[in-house]
PDB file of N, CA and C in Angstrom:
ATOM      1  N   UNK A   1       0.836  -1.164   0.000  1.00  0.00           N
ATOM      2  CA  UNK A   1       0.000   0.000   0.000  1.00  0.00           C
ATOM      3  C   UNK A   1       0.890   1.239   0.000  1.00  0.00           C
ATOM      4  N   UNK A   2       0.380   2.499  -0.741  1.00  0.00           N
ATOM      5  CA  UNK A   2       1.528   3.556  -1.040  1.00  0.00           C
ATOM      6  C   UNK A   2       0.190   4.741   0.089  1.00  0.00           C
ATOM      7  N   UNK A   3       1.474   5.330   0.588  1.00  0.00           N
ATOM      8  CA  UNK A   3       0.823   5.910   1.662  1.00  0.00           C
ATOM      9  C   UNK A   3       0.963   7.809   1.592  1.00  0.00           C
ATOM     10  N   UNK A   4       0.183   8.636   1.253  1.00  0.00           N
ATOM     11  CA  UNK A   4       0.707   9.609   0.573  1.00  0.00           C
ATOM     12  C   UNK A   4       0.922  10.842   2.028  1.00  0.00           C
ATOM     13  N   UNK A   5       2.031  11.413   1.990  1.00  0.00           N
ATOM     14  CA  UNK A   5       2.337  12.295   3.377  1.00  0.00           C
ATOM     15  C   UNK A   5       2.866  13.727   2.687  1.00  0.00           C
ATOM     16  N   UNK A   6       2.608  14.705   3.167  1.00  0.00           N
ATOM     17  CA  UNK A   6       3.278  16.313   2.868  1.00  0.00           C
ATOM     18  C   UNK A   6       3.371  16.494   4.458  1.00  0.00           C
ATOM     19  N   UNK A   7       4.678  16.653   4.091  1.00  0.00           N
ATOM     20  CA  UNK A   7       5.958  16.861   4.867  1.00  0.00           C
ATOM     21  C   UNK A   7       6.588  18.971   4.727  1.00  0.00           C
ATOM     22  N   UNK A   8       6.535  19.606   5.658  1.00  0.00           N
ATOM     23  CA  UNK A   8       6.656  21.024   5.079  1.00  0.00           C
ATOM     24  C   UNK A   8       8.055  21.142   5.852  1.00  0.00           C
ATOM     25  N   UNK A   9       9.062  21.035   4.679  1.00  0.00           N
ATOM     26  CA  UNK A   9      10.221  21.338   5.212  1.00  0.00           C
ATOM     27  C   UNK A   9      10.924  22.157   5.619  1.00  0.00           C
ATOM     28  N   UNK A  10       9.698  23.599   5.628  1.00  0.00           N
ATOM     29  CA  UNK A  10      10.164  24.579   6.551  1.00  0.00           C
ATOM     30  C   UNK A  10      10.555  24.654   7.799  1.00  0.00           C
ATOM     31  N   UNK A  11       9.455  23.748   8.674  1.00  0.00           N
ATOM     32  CA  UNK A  11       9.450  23.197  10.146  1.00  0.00           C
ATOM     33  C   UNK A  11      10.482  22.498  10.466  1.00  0.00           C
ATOM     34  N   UNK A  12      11.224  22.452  11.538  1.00  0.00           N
ATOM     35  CA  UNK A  12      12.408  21.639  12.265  1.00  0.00           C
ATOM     36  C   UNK A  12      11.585  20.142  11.906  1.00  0.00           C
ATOM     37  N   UNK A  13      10.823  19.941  12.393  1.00  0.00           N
ATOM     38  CA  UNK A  13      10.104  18.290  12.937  1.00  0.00           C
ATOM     39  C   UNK A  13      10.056  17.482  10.955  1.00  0.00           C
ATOM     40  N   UNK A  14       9.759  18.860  10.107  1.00  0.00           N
ATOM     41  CA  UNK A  14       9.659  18.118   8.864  1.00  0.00           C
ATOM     42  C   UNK A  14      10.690  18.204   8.313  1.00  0.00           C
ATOM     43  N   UNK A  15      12.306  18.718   8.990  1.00  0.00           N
ATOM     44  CA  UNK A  15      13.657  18.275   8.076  1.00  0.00           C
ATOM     45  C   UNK A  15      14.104  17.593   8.972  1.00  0.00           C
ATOM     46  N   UNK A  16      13.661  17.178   9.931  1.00  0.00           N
ATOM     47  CA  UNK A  16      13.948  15.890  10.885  1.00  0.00           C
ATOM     48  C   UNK A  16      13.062  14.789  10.229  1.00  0.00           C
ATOM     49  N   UNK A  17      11.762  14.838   9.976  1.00  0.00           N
ATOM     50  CA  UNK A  17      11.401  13.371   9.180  1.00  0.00           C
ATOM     51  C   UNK A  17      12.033  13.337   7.876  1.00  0.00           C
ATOM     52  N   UNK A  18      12.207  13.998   7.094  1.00  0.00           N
ATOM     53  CA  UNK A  18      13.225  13.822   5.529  1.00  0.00           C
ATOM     54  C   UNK A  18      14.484  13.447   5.939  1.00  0.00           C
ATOM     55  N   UNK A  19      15.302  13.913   6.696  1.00  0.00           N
ATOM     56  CA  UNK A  19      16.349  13.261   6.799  1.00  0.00           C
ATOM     57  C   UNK A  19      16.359  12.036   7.364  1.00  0.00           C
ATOM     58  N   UNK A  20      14.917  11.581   8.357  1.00  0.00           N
ATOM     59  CA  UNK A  20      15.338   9.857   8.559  1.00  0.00           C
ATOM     60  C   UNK A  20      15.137   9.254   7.568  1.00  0.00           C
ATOM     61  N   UNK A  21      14.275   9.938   6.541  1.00  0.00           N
ATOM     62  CA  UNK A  21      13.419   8.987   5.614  1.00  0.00           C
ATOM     63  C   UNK A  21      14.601   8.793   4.576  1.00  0.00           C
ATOM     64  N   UNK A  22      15.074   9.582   4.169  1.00  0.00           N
ATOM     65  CA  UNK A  22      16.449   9.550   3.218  1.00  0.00           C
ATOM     66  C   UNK A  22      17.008   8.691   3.725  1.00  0.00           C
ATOM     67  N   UNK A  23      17.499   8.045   4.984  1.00  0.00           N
ATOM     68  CA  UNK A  23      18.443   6.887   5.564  1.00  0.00           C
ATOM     69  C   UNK A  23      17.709   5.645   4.867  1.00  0.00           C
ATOM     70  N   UNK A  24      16.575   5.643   3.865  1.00  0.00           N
ATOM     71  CA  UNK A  24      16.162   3.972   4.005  1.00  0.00           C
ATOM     72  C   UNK A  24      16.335   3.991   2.564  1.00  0.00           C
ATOM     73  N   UNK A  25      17.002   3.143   1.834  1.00  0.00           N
ATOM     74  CA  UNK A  25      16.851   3.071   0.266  1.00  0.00           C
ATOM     75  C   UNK A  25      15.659   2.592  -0.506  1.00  0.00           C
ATOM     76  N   UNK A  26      14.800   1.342  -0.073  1.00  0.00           N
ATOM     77  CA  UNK A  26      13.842   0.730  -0.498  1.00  0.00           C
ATOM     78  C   UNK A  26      12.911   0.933   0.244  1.00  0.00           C
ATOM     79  N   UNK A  27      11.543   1.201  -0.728  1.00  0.00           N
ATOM     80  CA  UNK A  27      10.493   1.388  -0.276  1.00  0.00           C
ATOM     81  C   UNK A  27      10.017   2.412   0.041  1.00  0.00           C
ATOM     82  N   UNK A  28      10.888   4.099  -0.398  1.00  0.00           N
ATOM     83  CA  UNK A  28      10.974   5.176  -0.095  1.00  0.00           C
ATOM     84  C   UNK A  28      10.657   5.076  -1.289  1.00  0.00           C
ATOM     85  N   UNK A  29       9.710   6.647  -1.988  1.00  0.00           N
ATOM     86  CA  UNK A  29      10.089   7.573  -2.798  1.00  0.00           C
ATOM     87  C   UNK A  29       9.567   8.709  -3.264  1.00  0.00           C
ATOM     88  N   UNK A  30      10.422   9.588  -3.118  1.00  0.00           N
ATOM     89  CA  UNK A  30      10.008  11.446  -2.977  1.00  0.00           C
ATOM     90  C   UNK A  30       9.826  11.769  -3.752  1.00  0.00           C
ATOM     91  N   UNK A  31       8.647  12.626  -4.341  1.00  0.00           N
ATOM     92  CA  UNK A  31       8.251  13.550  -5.335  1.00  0.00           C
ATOM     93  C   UNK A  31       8.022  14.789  -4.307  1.00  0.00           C
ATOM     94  N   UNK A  32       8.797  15.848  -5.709  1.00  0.00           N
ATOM     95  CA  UNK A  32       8.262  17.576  -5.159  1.00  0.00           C
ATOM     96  C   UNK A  32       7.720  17.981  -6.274  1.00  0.00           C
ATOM     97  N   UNK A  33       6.922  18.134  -6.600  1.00  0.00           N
ATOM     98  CA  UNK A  33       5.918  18.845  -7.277  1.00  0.00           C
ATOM     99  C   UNK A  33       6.521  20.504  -7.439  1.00  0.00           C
ATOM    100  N   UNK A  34       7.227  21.031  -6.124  1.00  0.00           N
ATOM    101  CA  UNK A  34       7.399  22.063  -6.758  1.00  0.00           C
ATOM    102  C   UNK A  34       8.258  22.717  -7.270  1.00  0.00           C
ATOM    103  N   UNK A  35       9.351  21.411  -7.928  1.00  0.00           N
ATOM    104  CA  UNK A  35      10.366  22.173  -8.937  1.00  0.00           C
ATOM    105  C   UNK A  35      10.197  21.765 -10.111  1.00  0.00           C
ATOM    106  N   UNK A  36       8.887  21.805 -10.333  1.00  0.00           N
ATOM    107  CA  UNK A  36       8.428  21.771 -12.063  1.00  0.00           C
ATOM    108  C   UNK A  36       8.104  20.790 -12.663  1.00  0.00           C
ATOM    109  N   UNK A  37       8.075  19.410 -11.695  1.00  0.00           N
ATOM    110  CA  UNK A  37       7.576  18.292 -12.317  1.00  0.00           C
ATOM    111  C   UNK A  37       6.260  18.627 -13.282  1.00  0.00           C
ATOM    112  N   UNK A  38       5.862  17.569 -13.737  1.00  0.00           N
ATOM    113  CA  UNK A  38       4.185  17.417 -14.455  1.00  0.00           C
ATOM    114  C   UNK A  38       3.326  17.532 -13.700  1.00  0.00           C
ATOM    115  N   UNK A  39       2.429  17.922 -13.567  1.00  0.00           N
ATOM    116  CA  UNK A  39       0.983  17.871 -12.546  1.00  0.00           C
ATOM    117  C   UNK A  39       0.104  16.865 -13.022  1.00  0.00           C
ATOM    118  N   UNK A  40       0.419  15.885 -11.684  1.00  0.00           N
ATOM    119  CA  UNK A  40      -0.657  14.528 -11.966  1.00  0.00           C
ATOM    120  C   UNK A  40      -2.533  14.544 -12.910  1.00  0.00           C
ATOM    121  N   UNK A  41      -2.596  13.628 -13.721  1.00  0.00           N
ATOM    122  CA  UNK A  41      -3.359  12.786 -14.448  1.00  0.00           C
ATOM    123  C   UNK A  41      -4.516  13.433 -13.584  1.00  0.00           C
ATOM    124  N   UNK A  42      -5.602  14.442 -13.614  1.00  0.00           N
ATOM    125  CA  UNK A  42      -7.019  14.747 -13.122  1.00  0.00           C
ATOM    126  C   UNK A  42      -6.497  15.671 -12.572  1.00  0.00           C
ATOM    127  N   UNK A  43      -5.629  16.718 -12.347  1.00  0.00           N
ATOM    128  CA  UNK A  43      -5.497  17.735 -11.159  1.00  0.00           C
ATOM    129  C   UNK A  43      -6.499  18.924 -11.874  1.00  0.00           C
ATOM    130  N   UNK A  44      -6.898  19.703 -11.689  1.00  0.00           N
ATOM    131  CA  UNK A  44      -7.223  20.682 -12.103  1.00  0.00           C
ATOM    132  C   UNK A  44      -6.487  22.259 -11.213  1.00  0.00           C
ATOM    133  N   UNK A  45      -6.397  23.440 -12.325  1.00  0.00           N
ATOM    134  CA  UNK A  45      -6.367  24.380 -11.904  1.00  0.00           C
ATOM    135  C   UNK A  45      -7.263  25.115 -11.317  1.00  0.00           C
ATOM    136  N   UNK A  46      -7.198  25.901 -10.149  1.00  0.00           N
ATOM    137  CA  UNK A  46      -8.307  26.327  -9.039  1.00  0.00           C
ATOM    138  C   UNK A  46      -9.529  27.309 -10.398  1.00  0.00           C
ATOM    139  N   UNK A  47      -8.990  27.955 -11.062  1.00  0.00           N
ATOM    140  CA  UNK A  47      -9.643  28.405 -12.181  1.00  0.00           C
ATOM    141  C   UNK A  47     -10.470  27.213 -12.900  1.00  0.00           C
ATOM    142  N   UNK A  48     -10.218  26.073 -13.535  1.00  0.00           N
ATOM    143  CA  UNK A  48     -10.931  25.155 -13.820  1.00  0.00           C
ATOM    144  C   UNK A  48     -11.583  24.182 -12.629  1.00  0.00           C
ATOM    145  N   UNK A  49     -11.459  24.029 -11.872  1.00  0.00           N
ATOM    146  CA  UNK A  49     -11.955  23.772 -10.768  1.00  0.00           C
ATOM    147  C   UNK A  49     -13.980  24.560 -10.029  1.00  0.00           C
ATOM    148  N   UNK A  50     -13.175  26.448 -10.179  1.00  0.00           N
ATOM    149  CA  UNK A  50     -14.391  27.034 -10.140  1.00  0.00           C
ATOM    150  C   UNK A  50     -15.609  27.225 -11.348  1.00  0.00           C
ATOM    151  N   UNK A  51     -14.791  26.917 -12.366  1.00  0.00           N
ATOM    152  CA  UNK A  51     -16.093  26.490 -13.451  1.00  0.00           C
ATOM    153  C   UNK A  51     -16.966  25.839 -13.263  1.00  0.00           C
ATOM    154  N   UNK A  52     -16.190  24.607 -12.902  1.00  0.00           N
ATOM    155  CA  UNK A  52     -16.421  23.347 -13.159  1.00  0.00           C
ATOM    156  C   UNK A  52     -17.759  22.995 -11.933  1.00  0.00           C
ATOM    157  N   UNK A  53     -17.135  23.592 -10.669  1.00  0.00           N
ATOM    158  CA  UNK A  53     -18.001  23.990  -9.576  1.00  0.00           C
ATOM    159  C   UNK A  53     -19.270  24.223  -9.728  1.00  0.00           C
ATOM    160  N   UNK A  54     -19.025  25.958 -10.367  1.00  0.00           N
ATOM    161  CA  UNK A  54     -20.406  26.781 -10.989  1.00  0.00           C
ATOM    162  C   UNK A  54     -21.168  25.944 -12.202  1.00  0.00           C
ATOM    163  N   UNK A  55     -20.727  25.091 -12.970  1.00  0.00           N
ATOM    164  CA  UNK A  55     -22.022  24.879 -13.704  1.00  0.00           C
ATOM    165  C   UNK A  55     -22.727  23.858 -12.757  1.00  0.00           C
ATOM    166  N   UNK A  56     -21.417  22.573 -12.101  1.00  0.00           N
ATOM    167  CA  UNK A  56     -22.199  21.618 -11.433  1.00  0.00           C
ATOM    168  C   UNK A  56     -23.391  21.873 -10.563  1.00  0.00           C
ATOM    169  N   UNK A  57     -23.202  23.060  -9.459  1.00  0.00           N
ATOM    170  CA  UNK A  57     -23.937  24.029  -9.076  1.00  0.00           C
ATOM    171  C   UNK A  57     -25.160  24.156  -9.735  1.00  0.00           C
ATOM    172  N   UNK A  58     -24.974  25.076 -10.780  1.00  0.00           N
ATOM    173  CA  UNK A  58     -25.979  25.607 -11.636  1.00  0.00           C
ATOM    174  C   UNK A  58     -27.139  24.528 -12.316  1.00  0.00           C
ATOM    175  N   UNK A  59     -26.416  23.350 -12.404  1.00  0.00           N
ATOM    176  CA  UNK A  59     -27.205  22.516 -13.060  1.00  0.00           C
ATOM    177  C   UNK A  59     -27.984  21.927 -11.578  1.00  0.00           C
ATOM    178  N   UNK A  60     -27.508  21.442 -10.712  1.00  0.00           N
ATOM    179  CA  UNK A  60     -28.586  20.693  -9.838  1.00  0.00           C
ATOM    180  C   UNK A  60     -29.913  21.464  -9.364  1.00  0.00           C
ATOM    181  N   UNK A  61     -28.941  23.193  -9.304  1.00  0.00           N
ATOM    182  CA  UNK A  61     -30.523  24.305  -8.664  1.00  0.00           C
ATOM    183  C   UNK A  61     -31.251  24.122  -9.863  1.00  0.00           C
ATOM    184  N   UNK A  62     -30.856  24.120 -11.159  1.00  0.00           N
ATOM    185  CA  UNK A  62     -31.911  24.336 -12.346  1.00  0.00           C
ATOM    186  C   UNK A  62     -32.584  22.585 -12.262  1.00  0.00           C
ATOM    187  N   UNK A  63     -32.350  21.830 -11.932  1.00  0.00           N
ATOM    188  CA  UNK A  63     -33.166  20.375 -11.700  1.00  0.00           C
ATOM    189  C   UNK A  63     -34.126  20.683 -10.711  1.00  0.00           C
ATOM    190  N   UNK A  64     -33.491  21.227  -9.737  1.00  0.00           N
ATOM    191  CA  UNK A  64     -34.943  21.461  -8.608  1.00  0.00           C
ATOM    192  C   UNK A  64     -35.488  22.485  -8.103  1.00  0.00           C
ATOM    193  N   UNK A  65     -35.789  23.625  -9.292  1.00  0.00           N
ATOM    194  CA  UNK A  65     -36.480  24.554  -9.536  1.00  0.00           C
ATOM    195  C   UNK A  65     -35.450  25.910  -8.213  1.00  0.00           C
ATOM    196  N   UNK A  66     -34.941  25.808  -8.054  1.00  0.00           N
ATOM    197  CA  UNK A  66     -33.928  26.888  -6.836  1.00  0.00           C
ATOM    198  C   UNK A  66     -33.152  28.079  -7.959  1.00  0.00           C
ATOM    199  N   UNK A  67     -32.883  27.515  -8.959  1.00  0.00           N
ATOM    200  CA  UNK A  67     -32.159  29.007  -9.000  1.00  0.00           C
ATOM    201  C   UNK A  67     -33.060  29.253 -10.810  1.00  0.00           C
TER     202      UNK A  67
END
């Protein structure tokens, strides 16, 4: 089972868990997203996100007479 954790390595306690976690070779493995990797398969941008919101929205009030 892959177990997903954000770790903020600003905090003492979260460059104390990266550095134990770096001690284990197998069964570890780190992605940072924020030095430019790809943005995972379904993510949406908060802009496509609030569209996406507003029609879903829009369509259920227009099913049951509300908006």
């Amino acid at each position: 089972m892959v177990h997903t954790v954000y770790l903020d390595d600003t905090t003492i306690n979260g460059r104390k868990l990266l550095k134990e976690l770096r001690r284990y070779k197998k069964g570890i493995q780190f992605e940072n997203f924020a030095t430019g990797s790809v943005v995972p398969e379904g993510y949406m941008t908060p802009e496509e996100f609030r569209t996406k919101a507003k029609t879903s929205l829009t369509k259920i009030l227009n099913e049951h007479g509300i908006y």
